[in-house]
N, C-alpha and C. Protein backbone atom coordinates (compact mmCIF):
# COMPACT_ATOMS: atom_id res chain seq x y z
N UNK A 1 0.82 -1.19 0.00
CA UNK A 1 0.00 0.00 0.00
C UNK A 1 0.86 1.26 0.00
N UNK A 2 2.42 0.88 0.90
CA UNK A 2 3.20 2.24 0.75
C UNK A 2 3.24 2.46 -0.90
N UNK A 3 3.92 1.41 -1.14
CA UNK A 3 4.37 1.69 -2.48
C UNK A 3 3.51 2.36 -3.43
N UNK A 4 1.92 1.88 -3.18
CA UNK A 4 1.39 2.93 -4.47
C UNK A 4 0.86 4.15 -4.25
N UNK A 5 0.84 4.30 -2.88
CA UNK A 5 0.66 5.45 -1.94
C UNK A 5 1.90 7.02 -2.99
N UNK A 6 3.11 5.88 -2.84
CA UNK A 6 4.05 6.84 -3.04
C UNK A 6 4.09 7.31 -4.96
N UNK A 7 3.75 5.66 -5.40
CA UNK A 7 3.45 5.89 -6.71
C UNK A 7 2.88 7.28 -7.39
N UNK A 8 1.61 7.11 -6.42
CA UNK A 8 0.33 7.94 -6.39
C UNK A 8 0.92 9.53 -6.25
N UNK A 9 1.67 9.93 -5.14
CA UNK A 9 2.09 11.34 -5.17
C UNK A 9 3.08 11.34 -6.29
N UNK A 10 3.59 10.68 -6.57
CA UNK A 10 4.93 10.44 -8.23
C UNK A 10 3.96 11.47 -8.80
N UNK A 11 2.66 10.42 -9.22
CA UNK A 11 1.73 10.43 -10.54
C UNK A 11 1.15 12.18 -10.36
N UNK A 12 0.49 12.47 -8.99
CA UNK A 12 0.05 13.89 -9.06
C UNK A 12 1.29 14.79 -9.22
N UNK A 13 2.91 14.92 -8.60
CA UNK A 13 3.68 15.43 -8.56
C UNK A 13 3.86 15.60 -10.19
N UNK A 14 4.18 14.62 -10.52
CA UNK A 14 4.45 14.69 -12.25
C UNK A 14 3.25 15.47 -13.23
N UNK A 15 2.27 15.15 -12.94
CA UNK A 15 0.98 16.11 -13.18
C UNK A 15 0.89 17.77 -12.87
N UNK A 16 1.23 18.09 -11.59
CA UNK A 16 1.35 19.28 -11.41
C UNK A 16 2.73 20.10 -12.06
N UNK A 17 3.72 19.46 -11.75
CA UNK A 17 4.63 20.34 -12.50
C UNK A 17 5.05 19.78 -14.34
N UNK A 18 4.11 19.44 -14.82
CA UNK A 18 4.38 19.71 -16.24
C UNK A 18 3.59 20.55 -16.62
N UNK A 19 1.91 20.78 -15.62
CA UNK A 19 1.40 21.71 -16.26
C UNK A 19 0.60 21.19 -16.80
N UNK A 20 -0.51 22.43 -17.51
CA UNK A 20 -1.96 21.18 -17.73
C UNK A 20 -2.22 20.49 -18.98
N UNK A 21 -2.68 19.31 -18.69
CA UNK A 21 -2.63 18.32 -19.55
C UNK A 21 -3.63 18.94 -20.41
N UNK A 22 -3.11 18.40 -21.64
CA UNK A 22 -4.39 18.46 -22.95
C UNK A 22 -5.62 17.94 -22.88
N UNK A 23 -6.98 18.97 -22.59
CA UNK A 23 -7.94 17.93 -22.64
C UNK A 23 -8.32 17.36 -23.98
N UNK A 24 -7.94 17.12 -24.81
CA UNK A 24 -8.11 16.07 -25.62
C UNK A 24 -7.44 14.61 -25.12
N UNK A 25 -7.29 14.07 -24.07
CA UNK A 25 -6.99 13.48 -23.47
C UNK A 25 -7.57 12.26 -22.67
N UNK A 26 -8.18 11.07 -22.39
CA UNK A 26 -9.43 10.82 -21.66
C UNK A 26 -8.86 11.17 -20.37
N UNK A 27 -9.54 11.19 -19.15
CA UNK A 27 -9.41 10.90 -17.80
C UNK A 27 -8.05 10.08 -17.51
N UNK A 28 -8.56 8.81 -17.82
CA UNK A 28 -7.51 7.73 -17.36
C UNK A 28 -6.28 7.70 -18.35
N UNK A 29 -6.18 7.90 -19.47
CA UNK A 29 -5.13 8.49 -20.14
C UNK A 29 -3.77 9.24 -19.53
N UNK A 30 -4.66 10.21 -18.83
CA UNK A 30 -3.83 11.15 -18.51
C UNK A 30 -2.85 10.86 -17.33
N UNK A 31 -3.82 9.75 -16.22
CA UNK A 31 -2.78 9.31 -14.83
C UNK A 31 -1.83 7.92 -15.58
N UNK A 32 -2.44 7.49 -16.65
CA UNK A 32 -1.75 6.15 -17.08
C UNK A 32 0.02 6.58 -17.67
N UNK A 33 -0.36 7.36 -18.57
CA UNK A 33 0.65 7.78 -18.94
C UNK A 33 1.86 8.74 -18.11
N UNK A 34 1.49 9.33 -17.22
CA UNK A 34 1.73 10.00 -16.41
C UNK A 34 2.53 8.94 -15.57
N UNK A 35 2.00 7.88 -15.01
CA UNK A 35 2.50 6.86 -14.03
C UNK A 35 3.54 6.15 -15.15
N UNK A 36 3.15 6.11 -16.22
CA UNK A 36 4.09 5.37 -17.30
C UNK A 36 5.30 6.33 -17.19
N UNK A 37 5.44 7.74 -17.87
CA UNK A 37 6.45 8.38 -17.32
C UNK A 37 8.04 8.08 -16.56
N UNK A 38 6.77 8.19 -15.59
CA UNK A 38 7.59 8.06 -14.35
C UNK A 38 8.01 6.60 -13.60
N UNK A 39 7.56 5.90 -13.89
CA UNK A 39 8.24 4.34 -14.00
C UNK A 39 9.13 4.32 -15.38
N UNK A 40 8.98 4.57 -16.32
CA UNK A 40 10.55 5.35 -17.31
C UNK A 40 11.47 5.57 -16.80
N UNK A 41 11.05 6.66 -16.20
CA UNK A 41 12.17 7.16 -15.43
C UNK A 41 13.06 6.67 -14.36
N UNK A 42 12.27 6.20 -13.67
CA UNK A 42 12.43 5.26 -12.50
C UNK A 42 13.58 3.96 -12.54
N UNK A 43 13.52 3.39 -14.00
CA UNK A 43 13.73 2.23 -14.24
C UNK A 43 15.23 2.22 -15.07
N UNK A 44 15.10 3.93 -16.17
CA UNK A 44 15.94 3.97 -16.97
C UNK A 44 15.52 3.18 -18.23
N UNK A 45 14.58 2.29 -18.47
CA UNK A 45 13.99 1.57 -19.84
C UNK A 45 13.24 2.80 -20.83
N UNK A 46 14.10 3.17 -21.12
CA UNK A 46 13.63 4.60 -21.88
C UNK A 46 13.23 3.31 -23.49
N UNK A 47 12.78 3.92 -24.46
CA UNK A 47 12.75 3.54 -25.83
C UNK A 47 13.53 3.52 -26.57
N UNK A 48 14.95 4.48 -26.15
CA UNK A 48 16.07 4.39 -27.13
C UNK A 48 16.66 3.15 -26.28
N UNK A 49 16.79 2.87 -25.10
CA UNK A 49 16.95 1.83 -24.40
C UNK A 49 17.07 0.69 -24.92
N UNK A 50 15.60 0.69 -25.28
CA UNK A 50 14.85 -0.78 -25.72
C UNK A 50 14.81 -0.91 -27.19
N UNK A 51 15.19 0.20 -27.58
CA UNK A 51 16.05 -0.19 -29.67
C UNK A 51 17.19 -0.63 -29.19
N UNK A 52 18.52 0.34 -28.64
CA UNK A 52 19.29 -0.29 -28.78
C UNK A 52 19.79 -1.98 -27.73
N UNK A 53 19.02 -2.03 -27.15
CA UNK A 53 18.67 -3.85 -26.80
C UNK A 53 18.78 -4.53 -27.83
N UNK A 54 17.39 -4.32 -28.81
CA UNK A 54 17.29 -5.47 -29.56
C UNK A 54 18.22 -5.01 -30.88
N UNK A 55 18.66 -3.70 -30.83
CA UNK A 55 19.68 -3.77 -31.93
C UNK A 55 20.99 -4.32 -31.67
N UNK A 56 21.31 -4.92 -30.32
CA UNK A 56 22.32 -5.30 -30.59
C UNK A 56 21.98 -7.15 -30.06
N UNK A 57 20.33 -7.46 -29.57
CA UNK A 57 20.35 -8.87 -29.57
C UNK A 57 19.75 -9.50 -30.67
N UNK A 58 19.05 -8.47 -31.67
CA UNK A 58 18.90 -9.20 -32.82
C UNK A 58 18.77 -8.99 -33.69
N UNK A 59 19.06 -9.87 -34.80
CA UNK A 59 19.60 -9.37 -36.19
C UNK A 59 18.31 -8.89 -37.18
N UNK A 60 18.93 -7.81 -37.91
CA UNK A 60 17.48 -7.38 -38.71
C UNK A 60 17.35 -5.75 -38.49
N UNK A 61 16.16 -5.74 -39.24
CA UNK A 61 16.02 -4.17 -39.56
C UNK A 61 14.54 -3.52 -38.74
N UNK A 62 14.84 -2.78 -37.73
CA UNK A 62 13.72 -2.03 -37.12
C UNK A 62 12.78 -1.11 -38.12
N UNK A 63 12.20 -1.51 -38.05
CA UNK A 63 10.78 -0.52 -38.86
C UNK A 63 9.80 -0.27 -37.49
N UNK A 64 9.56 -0.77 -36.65
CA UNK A 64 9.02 0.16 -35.85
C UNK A 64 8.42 -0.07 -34.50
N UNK A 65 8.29 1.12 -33.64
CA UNK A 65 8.27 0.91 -32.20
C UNK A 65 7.12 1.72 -32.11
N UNK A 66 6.34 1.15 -30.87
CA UNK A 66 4.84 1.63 -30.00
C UNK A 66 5.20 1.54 -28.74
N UNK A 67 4.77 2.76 -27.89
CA UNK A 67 4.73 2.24 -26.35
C UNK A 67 3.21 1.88 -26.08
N UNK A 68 3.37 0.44 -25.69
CA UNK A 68 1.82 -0.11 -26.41
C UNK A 68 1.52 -0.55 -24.86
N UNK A 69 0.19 0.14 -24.76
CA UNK A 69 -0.73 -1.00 -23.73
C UNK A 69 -1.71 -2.18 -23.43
N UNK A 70 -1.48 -2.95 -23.02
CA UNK A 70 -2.17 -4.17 -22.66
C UNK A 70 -2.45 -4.91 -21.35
N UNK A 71 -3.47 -4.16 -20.93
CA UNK A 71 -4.44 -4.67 -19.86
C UNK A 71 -3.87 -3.66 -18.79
N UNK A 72 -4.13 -2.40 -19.38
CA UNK A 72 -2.93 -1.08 -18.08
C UNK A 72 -1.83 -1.07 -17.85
N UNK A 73 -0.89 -1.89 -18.66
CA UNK A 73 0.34 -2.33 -18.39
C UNK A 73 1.04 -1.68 -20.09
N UNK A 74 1.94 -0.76 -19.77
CA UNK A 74 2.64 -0.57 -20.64
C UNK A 74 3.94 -1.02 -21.07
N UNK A 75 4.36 -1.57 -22.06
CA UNK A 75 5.38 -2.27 -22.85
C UNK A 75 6.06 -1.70 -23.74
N UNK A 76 7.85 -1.82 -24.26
CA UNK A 76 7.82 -1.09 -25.91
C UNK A 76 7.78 -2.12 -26.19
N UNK A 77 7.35 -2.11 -27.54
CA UNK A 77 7.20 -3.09 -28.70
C UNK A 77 7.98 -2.57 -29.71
N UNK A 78 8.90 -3.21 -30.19
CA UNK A 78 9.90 -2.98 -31.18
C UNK A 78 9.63 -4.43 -32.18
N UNK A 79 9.12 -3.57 -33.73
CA UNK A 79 9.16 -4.92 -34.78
C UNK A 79 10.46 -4.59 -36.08
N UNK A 80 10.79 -5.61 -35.77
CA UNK A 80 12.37 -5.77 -36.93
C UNK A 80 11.69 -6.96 -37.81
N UNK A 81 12.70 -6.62 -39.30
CA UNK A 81 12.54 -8.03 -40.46
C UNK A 81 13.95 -8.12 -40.22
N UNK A 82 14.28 -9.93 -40.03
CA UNK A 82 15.31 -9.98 -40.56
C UNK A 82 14.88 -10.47 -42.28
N UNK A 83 15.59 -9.78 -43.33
CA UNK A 83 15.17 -10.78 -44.48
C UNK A 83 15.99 -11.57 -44.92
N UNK A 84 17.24 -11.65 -44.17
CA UNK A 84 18.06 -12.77 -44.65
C UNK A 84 17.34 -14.08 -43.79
N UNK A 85 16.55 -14.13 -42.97
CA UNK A 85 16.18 -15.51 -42.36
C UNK A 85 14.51 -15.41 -42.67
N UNK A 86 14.44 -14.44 -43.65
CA UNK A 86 12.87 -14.49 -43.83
C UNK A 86 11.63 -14.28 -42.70
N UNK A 87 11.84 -13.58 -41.61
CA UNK A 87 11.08 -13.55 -40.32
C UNK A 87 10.95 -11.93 -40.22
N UNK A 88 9.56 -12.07 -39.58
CA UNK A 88 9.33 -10.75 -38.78
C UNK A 88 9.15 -11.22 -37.28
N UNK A 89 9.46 -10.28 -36.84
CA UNK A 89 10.41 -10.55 -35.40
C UNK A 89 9.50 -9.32 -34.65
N UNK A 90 8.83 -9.43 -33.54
CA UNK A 90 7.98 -8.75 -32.66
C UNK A 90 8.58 -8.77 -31.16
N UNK A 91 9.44 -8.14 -30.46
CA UNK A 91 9.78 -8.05 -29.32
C UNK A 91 9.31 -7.62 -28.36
N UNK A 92 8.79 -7.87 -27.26
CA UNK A 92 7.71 -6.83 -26.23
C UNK A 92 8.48 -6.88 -25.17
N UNK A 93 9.19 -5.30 -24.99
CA UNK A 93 9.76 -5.21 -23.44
C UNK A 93 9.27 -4.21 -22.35
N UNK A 94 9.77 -5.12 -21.10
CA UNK A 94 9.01 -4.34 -19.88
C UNK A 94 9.46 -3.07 -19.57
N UNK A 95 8.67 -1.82 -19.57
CA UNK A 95 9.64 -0.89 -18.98
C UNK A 95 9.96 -0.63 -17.63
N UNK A 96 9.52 -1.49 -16.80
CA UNK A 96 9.74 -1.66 -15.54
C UNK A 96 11.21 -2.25 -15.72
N UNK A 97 12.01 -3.36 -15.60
CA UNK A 97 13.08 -3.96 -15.74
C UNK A 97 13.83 -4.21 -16.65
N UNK A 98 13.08 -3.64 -18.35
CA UNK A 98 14.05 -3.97 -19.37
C UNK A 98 14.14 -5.17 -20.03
N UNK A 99 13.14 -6.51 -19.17
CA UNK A 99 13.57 -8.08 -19.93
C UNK A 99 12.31 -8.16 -21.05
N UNK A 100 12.74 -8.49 -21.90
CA UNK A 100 12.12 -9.42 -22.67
C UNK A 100 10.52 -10.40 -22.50
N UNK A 101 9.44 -9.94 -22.68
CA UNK A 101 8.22 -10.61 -22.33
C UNK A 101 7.58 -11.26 -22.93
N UNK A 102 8.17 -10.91 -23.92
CA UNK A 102 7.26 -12.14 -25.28
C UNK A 102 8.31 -11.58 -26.57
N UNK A 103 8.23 -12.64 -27.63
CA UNK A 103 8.97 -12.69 -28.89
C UNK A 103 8.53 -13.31 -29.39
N UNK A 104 7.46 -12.76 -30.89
CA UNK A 104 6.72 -13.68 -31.83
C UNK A 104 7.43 -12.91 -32.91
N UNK A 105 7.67 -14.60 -33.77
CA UNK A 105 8.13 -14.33 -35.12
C UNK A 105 7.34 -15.19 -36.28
N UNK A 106 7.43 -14.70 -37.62
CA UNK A 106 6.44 -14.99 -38.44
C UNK A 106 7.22 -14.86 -39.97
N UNK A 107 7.24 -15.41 -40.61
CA UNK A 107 7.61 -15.38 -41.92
C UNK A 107 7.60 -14.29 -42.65
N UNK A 108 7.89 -13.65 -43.37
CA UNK A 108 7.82 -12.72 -44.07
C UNK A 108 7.02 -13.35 -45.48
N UNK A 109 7.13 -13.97 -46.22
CA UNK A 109 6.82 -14.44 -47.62
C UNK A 109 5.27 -14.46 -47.73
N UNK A 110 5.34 -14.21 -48.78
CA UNK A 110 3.35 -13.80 -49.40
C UNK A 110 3.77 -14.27 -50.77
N UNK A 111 2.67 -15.38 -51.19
CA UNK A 111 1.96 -15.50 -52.13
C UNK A 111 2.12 -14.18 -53.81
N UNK A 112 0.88 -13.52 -52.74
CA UNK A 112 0.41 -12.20 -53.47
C UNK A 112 1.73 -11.20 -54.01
N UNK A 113 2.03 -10.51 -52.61
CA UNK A 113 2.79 -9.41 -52.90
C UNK A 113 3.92 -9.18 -52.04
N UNK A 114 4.88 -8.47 -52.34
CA UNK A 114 6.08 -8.28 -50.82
C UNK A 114 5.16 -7.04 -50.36
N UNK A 115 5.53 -7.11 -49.13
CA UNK A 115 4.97 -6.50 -48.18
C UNK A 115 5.71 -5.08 -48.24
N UNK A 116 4.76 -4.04 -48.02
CA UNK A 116 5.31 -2.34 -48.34
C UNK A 116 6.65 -2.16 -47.07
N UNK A 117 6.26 -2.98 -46.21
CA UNK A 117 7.36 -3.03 -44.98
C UNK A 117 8.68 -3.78 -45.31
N UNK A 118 8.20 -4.49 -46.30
CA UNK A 118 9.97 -5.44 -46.16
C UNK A 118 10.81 -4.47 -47.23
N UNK A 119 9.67 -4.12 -48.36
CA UNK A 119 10.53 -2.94 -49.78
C UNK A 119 11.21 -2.34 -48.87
N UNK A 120 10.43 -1.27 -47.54
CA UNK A 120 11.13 0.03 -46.94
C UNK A 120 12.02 -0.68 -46.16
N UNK A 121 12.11 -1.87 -45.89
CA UNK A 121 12.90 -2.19 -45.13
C UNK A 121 14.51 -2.73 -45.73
N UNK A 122 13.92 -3.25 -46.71
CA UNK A 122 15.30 -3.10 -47.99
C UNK A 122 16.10 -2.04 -48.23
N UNK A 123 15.10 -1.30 -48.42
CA UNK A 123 15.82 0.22 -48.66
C UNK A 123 16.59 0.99 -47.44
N UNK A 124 15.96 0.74 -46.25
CA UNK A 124 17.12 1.23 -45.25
C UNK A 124 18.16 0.58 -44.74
N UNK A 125 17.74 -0.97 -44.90
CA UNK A 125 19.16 -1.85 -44.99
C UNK A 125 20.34 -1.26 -45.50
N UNK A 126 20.16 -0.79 -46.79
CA UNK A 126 21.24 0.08 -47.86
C UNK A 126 21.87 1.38 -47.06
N UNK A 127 21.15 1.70 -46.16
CA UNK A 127 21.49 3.29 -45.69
C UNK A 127 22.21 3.35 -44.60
N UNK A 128 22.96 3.69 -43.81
CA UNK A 128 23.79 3.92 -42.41
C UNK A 128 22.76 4.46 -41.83
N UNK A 129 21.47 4.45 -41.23
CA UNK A 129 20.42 5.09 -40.79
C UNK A 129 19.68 4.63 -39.78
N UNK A 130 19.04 4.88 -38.77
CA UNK A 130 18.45 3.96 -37.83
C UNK A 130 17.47 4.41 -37.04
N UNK A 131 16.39 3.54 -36.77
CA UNK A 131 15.37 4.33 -36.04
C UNK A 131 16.00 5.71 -35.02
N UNK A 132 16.96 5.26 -34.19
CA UNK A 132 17.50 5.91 -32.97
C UNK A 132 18.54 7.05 -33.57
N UNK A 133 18.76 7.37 -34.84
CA UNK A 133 19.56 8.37 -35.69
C UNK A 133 17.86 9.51 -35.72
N UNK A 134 16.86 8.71 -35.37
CA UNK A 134 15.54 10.18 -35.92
C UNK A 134 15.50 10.63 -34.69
N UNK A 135 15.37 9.72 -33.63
CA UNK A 135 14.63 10.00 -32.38
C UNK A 135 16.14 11.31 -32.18
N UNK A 136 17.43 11.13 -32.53
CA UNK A 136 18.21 12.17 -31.96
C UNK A 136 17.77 13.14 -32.64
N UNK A 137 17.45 13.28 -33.89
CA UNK A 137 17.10 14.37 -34.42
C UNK A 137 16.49 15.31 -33.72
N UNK A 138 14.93 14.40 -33.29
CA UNK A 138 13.89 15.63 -32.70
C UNK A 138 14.38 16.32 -31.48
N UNK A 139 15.75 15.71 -30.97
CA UNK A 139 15.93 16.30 -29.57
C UNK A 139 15.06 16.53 -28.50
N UNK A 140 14.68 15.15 -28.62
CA UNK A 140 13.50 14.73 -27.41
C UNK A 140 13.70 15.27 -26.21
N UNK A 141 12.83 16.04 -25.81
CA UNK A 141 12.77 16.92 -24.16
C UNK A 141 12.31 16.17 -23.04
N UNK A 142 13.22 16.09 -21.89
CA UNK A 142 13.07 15.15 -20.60
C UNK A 142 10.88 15.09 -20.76
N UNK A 143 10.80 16.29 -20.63
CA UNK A 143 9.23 16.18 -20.52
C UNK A 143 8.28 15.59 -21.46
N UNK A 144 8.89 14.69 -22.77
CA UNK A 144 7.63 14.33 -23.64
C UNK A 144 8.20 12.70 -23.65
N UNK A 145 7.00 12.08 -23.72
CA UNK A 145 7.10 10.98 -23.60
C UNK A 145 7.03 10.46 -25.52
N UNK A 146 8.09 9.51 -25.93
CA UNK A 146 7.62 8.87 -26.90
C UNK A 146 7.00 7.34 -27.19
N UNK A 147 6.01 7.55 -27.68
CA UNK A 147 4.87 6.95 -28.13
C UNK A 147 4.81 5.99 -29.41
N UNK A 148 5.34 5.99 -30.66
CA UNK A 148 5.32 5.76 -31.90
C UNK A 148 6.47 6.26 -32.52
N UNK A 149 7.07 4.96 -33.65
CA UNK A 149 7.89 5.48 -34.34
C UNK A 149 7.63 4.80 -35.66
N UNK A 150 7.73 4.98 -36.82
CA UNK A 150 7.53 3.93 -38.06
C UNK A 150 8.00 4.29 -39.32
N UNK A 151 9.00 3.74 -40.12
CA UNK A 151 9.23 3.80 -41.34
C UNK A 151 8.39 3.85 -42.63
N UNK A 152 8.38 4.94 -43.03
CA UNK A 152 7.50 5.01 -44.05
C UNK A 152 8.44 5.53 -45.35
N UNK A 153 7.72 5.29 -46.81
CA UNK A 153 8.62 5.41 -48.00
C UNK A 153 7.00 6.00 -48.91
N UNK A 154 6.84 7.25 -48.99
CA UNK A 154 6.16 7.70 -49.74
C UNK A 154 6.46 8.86 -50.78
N UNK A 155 6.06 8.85 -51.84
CA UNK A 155 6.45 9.69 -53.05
C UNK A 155 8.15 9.73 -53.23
N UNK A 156 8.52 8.71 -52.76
CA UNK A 156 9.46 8.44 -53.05
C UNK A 156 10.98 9.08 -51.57
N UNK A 157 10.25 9.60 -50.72
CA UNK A 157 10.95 10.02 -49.53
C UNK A 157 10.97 9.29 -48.30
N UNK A 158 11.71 8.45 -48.07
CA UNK A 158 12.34 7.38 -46.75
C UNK A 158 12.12 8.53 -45.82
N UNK A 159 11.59 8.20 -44.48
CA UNK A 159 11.29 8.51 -43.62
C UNK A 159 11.02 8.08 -42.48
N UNK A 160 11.04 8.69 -40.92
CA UNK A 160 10.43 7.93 -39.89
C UNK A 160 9.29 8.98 -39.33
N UNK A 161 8.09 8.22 -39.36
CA UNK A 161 7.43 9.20 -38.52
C UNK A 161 7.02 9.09 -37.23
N UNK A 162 7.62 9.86 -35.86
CA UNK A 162 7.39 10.19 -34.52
C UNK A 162 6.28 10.51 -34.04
N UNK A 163 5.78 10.05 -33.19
CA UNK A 163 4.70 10.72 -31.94
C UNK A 163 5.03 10.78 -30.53
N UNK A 164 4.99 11.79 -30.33
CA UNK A 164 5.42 12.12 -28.94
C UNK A 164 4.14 12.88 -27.90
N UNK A 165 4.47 12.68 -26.70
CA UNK A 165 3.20 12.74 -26.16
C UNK A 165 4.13 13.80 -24.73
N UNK A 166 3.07 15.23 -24.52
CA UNK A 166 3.63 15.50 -23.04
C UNK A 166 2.56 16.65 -22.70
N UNK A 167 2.76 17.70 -21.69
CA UNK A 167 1.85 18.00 -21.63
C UNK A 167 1.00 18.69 -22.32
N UNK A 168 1.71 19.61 -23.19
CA UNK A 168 1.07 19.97 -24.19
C UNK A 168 -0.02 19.26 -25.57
N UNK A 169 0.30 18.29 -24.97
CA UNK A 169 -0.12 17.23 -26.03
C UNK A 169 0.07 16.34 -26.92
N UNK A 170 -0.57 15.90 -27.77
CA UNK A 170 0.75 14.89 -28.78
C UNK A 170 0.93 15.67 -29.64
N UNK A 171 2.07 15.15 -30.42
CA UNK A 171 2.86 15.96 -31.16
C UNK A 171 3.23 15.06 -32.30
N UNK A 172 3.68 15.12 -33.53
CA UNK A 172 3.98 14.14 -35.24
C UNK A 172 5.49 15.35 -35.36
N UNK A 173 6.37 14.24 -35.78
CA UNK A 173 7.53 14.61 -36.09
C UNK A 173 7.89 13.73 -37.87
N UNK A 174 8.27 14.43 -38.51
CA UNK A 174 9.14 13.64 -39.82
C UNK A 174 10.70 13.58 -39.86
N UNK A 175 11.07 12.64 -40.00
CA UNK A 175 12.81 12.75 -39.87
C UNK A 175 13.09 12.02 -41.51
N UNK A 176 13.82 12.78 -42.32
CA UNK A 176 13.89 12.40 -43.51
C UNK A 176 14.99 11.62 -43.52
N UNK A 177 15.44 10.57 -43.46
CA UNK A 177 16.34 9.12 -43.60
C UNK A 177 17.59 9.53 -44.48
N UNK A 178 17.30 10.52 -45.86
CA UNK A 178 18.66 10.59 -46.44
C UNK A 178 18.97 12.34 -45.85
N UNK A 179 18.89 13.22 -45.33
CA UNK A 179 19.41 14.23 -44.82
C UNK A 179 19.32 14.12 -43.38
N UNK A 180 18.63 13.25 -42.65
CA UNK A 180 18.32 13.35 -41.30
C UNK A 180 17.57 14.84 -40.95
N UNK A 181 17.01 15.27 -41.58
CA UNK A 181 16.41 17.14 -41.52
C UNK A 181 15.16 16.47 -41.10
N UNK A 182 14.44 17.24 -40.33
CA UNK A 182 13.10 17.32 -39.56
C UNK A 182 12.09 17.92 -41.29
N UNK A 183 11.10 17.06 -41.39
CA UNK A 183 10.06 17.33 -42.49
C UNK A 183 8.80 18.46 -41.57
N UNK A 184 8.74 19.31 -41.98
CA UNK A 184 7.62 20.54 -41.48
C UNK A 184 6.53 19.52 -41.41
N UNK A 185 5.53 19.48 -40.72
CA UNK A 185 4.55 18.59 -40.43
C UNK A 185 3.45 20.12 -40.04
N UNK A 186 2.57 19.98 -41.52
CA UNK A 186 0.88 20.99 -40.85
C UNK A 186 0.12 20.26 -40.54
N UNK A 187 -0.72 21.20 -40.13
CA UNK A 187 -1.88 21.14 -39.04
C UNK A 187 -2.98 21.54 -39.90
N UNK A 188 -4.17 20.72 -39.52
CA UNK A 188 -5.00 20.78 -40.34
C UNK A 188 -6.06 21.87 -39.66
């Protein structure tokens, strides 16, 4: 009971001094993430953390990371292809301790068509480039939490696109793969 007692003032402490949350936000959103935060912090299992983990336990190409929840419990999820062993590779780590909680892998090969993920994923194979080369870009601020990251290849421009979450709200970042330059992102 201490412990979530203390959790609990973390969660309002962290609330009050970032300042007020976006109400576009639900209710429970706002303490979840908030408590997510700060067990981040707590733990040191940041997201660049948990890329460079599996970039150096397993082989293959990151296309993309979620700080994903399941059942109130938040996880990163980092998905790599290797295509030299033909697998897509799904890693789910704790950000409480950093281990490893599940690892599902799955073939890559289709019938039909290659998959728009393995092309972009070809293509950054070729490049010195890496999820964790964008995230430096945006010069992520102690105060925003990241949320989403994903390789995308449209009109012909390699890219990663960011979501970041803090109090101001969420936020979309573009990091262009062959200049590393931040892509202007409007608002509709």
């Amino acid at each position: 009971m201490k412990r979530l007692n203390s959790l609990t003032a973390i969660t309002l402490a962290t609330l009050l001094t970032a300042g007020t949350i976006s109400a576009s936000w639900a209710g429970s959103d706002k303490q979840e993430l908030a408590l997510t935060k700060s067990i981040i912090e707590k733990s040191g299992v940041t997201a660049q953390q948990s890329i460079k983990k599996v970039q150096q336990d397993y082989k293959g190409i990151i296309y993309s990371y979620e700080l994903e929840d399941e059942d109130d419990i938040y996880y990163h999820e980092i998905k790599l292809i290797d295509i030299e062993a033909d697998k897509k590779i799904k890693v789910t780590i704790s950000i409480q301790d950093g281990t490893v909680v599940n690892e599902e892998k799955s073939r890559l090969f289709s019938w039909f068509s290659e998959d728009d993920r393995i092309v972009t994923a070809r293509k950054l194979a070729t490049m010195d480039y890496s999820m964790l080369n964008a995230i430096d870009a945006i010069n992520l601020d102690k105060n925003s939490l990241l949320t989403e990251i994903e390789i995308e290849d449209k009109q012909g421009v390699l890219f990663f696109e960011l979501e970041t979450i803090s109090a101001e709200g969420k936020k979309e970042w573009l990091v262009d793969v062959n200049n590393n330059q931040l892509i202007p992102v409007f608002k509709k």
